[in-house]
Structure formats: structure tokens, C-alpha cells
Protein backbone atom coordinates (compact mmCIF):
# COMPACT_ATOMS: atom_id res chain seq x y z
CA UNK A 1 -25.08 27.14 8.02
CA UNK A 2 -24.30 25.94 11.54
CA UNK A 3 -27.34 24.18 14.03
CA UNK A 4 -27.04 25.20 17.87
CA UNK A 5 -25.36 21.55 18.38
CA UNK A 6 -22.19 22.99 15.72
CA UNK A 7 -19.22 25.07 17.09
CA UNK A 8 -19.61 28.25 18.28
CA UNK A 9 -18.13 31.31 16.66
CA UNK A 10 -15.89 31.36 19.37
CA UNK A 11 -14.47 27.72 18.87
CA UNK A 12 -14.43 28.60 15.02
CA UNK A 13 -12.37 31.49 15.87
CA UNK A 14 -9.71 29.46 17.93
CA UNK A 15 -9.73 26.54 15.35
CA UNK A 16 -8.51 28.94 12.74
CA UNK A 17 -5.79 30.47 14.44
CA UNK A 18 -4.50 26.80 15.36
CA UNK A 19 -2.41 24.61 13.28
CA UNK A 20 -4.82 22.40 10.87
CA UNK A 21 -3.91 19.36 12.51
CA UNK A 22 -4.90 20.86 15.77
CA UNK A 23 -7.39 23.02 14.71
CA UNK A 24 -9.21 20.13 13.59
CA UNK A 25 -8.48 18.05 16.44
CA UNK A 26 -10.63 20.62 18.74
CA UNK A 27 -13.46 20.63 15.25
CA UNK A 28 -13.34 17.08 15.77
CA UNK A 29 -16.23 16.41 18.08
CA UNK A 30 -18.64 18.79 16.39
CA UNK A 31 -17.31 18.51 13.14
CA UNK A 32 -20.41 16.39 11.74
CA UNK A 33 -22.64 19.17 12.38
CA UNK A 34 -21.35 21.71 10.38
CA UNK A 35 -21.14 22.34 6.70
CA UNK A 36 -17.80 21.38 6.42
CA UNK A 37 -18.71 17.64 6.50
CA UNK A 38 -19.22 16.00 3.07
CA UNK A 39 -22.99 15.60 2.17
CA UNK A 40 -24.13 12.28 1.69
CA UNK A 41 -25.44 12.93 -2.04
CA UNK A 42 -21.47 13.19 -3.21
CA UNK A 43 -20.93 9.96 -1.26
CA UNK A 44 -23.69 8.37 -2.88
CA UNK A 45 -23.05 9.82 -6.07
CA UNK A 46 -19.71 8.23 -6.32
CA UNK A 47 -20.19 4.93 -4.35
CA UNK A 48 -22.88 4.57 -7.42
CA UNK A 49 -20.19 5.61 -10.38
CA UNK A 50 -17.72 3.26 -8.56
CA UNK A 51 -19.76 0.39 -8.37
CA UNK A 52 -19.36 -0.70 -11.96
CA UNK A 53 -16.18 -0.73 -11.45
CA UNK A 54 -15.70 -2.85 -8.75
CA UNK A 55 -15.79 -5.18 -6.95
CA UNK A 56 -13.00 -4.79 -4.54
CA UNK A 57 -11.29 -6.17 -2.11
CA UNK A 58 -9.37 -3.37 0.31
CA UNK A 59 -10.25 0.07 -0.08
CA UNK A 60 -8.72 3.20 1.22
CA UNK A 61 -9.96 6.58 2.76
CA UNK A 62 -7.51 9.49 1.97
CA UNK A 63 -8.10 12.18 5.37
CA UNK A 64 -11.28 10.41 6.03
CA UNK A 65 -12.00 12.64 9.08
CA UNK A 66 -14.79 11.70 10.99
CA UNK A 67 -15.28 7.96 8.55
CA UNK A 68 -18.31 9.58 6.60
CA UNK A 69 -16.41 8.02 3.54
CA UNK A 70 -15.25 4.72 5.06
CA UNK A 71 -19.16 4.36 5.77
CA UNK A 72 -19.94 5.15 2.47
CA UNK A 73 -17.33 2.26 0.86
CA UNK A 74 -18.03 -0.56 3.13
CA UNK A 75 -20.81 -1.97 0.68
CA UNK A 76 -18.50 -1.75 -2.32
CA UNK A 77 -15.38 -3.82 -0.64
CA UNK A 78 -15.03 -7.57 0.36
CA UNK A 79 -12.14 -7.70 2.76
CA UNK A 80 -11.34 -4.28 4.62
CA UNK A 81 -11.67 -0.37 4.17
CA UNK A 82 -8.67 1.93 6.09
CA UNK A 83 -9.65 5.31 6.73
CA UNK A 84 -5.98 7.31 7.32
CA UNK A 85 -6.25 11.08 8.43
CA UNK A 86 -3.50 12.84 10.89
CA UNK A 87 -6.27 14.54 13.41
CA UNK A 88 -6.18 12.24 16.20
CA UNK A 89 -9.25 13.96 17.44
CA UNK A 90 -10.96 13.13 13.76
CA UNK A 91 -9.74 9.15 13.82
CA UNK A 92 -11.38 9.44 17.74
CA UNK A 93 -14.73 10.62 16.20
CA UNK A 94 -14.18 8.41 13.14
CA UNK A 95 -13.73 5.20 15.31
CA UNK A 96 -16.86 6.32 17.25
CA UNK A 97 -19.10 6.70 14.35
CA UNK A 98 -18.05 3.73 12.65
CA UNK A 99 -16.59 0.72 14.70
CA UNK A 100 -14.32 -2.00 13.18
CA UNK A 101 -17.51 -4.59 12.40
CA UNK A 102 -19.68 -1.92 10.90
CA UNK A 103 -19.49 -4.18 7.81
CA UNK A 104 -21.83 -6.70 9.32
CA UNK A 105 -21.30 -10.02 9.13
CA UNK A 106 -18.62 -11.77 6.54
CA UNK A 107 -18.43 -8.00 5.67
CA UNK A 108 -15.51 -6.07 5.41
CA UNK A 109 -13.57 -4.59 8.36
CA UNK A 110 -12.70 -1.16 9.36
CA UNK A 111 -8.87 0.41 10.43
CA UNK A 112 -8.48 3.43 11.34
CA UNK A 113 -4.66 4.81 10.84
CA UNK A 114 -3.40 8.11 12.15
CA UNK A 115 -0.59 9.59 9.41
CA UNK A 116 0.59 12.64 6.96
CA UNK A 117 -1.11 11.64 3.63
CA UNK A 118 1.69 13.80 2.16
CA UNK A 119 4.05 10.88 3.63
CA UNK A 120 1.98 7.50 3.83
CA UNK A 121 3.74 4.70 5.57
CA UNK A 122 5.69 2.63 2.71
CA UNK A 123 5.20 -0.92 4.33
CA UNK A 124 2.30 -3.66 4.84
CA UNK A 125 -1.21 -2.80 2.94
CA UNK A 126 0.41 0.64 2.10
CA UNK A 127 3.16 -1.08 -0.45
CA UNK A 128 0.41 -2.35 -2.87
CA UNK A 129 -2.10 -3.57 -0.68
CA UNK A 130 -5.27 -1.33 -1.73
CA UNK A 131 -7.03 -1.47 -4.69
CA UNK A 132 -9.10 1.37 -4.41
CA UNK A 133 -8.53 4.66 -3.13
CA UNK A 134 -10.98 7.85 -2.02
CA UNK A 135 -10.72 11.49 -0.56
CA UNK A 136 -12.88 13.53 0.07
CA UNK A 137 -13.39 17.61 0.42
CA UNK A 138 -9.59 17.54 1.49
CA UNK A 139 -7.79 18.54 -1.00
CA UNK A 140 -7.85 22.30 -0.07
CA UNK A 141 -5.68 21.31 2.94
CA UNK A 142 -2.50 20.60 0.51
CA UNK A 143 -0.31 23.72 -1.38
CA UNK A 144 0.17 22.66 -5.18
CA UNK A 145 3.75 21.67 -4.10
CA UNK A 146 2.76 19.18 -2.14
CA UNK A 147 0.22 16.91 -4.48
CA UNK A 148 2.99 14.76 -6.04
CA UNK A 149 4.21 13.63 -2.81
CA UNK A 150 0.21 13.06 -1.75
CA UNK A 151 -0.25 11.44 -5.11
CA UNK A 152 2.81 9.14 -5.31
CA UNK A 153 1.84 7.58 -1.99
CA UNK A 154 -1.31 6.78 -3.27
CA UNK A 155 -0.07 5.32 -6.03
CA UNK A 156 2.14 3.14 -3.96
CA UNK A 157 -0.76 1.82 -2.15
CA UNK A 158 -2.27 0.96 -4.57
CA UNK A 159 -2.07 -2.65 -6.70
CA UNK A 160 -1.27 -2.42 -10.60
CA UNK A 161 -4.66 -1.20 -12.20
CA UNK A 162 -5.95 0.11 -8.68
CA UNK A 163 -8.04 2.82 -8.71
CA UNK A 164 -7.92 6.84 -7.17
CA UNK A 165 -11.18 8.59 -7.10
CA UNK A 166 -12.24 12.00 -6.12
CA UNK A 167 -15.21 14.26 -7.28
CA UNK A 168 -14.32 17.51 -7.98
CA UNK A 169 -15.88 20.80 -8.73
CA UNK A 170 -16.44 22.50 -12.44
CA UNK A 171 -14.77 25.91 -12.26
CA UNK A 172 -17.16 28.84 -11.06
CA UNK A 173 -18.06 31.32 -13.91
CA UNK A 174 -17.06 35.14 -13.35
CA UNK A 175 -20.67 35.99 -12.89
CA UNK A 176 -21.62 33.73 -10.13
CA UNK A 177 -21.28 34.94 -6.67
CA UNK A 178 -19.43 31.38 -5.75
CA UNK A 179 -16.41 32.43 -7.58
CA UNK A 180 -15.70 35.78 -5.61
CA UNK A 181 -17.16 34.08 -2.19
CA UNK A 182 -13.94 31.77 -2.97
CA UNK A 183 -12.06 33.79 -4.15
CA UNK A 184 -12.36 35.98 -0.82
CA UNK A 185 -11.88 33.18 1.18
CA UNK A 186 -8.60 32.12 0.05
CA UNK A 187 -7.32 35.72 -0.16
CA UNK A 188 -8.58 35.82 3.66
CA UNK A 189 -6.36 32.50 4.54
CA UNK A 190 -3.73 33.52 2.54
CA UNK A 191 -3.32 37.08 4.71
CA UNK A 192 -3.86 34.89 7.88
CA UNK A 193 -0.76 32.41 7.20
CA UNK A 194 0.98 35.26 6.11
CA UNK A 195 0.59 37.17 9.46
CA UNK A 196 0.07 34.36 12.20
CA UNK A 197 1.91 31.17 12.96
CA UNK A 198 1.38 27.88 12.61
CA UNK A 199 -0.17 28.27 9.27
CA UNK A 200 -4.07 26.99 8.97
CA UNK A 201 -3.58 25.45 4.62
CA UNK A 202 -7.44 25.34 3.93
CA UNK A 203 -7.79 26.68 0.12
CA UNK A 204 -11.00 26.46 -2.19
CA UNK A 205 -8.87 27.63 -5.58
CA UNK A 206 -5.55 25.77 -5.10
CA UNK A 207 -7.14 22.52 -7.17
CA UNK A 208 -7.59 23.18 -10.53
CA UNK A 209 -8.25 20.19 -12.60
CA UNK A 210 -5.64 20.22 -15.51
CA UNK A 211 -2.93 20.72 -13.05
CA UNK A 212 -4.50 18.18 -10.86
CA UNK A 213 -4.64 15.67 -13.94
CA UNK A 214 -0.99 16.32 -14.96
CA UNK A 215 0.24 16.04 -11.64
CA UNK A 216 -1.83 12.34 -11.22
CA UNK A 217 -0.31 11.64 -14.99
CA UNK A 218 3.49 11.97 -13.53
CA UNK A 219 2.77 10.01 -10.24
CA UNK A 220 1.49 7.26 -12.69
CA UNK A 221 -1.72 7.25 -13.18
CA UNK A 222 -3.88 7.06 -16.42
CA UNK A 223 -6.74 9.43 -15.60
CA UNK A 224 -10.46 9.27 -16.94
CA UNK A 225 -13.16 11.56 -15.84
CA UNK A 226 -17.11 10.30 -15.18
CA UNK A 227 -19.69 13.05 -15.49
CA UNK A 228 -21.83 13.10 -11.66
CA UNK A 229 -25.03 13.49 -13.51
CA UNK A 230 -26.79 14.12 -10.20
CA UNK A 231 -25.51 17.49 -10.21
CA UNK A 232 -26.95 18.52 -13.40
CA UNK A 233 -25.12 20.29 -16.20
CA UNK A 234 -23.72 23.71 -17.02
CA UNK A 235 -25.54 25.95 -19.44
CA UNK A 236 -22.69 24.80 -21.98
CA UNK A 237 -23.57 21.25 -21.37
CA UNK A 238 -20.34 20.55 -19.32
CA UNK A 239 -21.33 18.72 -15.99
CA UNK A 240 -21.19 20.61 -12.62
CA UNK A 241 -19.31 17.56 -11.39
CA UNK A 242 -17.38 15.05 -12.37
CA UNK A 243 -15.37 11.99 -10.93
CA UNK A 244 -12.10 11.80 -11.58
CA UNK A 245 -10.75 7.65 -11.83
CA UNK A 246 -7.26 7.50 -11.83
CA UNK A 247 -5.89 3.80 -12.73
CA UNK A 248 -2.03 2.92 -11.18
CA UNK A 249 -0.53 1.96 -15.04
């Protein structure tokens, strides 16, 4: 899962007993070679469902960490694309990877914005400025209690009939060894925060989709959901993934 150039089980071991802002801040300069970086087939596979949709003008990165996302939007948006994550060390690696003109030429430019997307700022492009929004693979990072305020700032960013996107994951079946792998996990992190301080929030089963949807229906939203038909289907004929398109009402 990890080359020799990814963190060491060592570093892994003092990452987890951090914070997750700091935790991630030491991740931060090896972070793209792990498997904790989002692979470019989910960015592909919804630059390609969001491209029909478009075109826009300002887009937005929800914890964009290292700007693999803000990379991926930069051919769908005319004007600018603002990755916002709260790892300093993340933005650092983020700025690196992708500098302010890595739009090209008349293309769009890059920002780079370190802040809480629990508590976005509530002034300039973040007061109805964007008119799409993105995340990606960070949604295990927030406790169910805290997705309205994550979703009501995104919804103030956003312009009337703006758009929030996210792919997210088809529940795993009792049978398949994902679901107790997962299930593990979070029982693991859940016994960690419970015995060691700061807390580390990183959750695989804290997402499900109809709370998800009702929570993005009372911040505002009118949500619609896009089968990823690069993933395939379940045996039921359900897709493995699907994009979830919120519109600000």
C-alpha cells in the first residue's frame, strides 16, 4: 500500500496520535505517495460528469490537501479555482504542486486559503462568490454533528443555482470483507479518541448517504445523484458510485 518514498510506520504512528490538523501537517510532504491521496480515476470521473454542467466561472476545493482536486478543476473553470484546507503543511505541498498560473494562459488562477471548512470565512468570494464547489475523500474527518455547519458554509459560497459535488461510496454488503475492514477501523479510532488526547476524527462509516442528503436538503440544497458508471454496478444493478450534485435553491 505504501512505496519506500511514503511515510514510514514510524511517522504513521506519530501522525495518528497527533491532532488531525497536525497530524496531517507532518503527512503533508509525503502525503501524495500513499493511498490516502485521491486516485486520479475519481477525479476524472467527476471532472467528466461535471462538465455538462458547466461551464463555470470560480470554483472551489473543500480540504483540497495537497491541490490534486484544484488540478483536476482548472479545465472546467474560466476565472479562478480556491483550494481551502486548514493543514498549513497540506496548502505548503498544495502550492508546490500546483502554482497560481497552472491554468496556462487566459486560464484560470489558483488561491490557496488556509481555514476550518466547518467555519468558512463569511466575506469576499466566500459570500456568494463560487459557483461550484468540490471535496474530496474528506468527509471522514467531520462527526455527523458537524456537517450542517460544513454544509451551510458551502452553501453560502456559493451563487443561487451553484453547485456542491462529491462522489461517494455505495454501502458495503455484510459479506464483503470491506465492510468489517471499516468497520474495524472506525471501532479502532473510536477507542483511540476515547483514550488519547487531541482526538485524530478520521471515520470511514460516519457518511451515510440519506443522512448526508437530508442534512444538504436543510442547508438548502436540492440534491440529485449521477451514477459514476466507471465504477461498474452492483449485482442489484445499483452503481458502486455515484455523484452527488447539490444545487443552492
Amino acid at each position: 500500500m505504501f512505496s519506500s518514498e511514503g511515510p514510514t510506520l514510524r511517522e504513521l504512528a506519530v501522525q495518528a496520535l497527533s491532532s488531525t490538523e497536525h497530524g496531517y501537517d507532518l503527512l503533508a510532504p509525503k502525503f501524495d505517495r500513499t493511498p490516502f491521496r485521491t486516485p486520479g480515476r475519481f477525479l476524472a470521473a467527476t471532472t467528466d460528469a461535471l462538465r455538462p454542467l458547466g461551464p463555470f466561472d470560480a470554483a472551489l476545493d473543500v480540504c483540497c490537501g495537497t491541490g490534486a482536486g484544484v488540478d483536476a478543476l482548472l479545465p472546467l473553470c474560466r476565472e479562478r479555482v480556491t483550494g481551502v484546507d486548514f493543514s498549513a503543511g497540506m496548502l505548503a505541498a498544495a502550492a508546490e504542486a500546483v502554482p497560481r498560473d497552472a491554468g496556462g494562459p487566459g486560464g484560470p488562477e489558483v488561491d490557496w486559503l488556509r481555514a476550518d471548512a466547518r467555519a468558512l470565512p463569511t466575506s469576499g468570494p466566500f459570500d456568494g462568490g463560487f459557483d461550484l464547489a468540490v471535496s474530496f475523500g474528506a468527509f471522514g474527518h467531520f462527526l455527523p454533528t458537524e456537517r450542517p455547519a460544513l454544509f451551510t458554509g458551502v452553501h453560502r459560497a456559493l451563487r443561487p443555482g451553484g453547485l456542491f459535488a462529491f462522489p461517494i461510496g455505495a454501502p458495503q454488503s455484510f459479506a464483503s470483507p470491506w465492510y468489517w475492514a471499516l468497520l474495524g477501523f472506525d471501532g479502532v479510532m473510536r477507542a483511540r479518541n476515547l483514550l488519547w488526547r487531541p482526538p485524530f476524527v478520521m471515520y470511514y462509516r460516519t457518511f451515510p448517504l440519506g443522512g448526508v442528503r437530508e442534512d444538504l436538503t436543510d442547508a438548502g440544497f436540492d440534491v440529485s445523484l449521477l451514477p459514476l458508471e466507471e465504477f461498474g454496478r452492483r449485482p442489484d444493478g445499483s452503481p458502486h458510485w455515484r455523484l452527488v450534485v447539490a444545487r443552492k435553491r
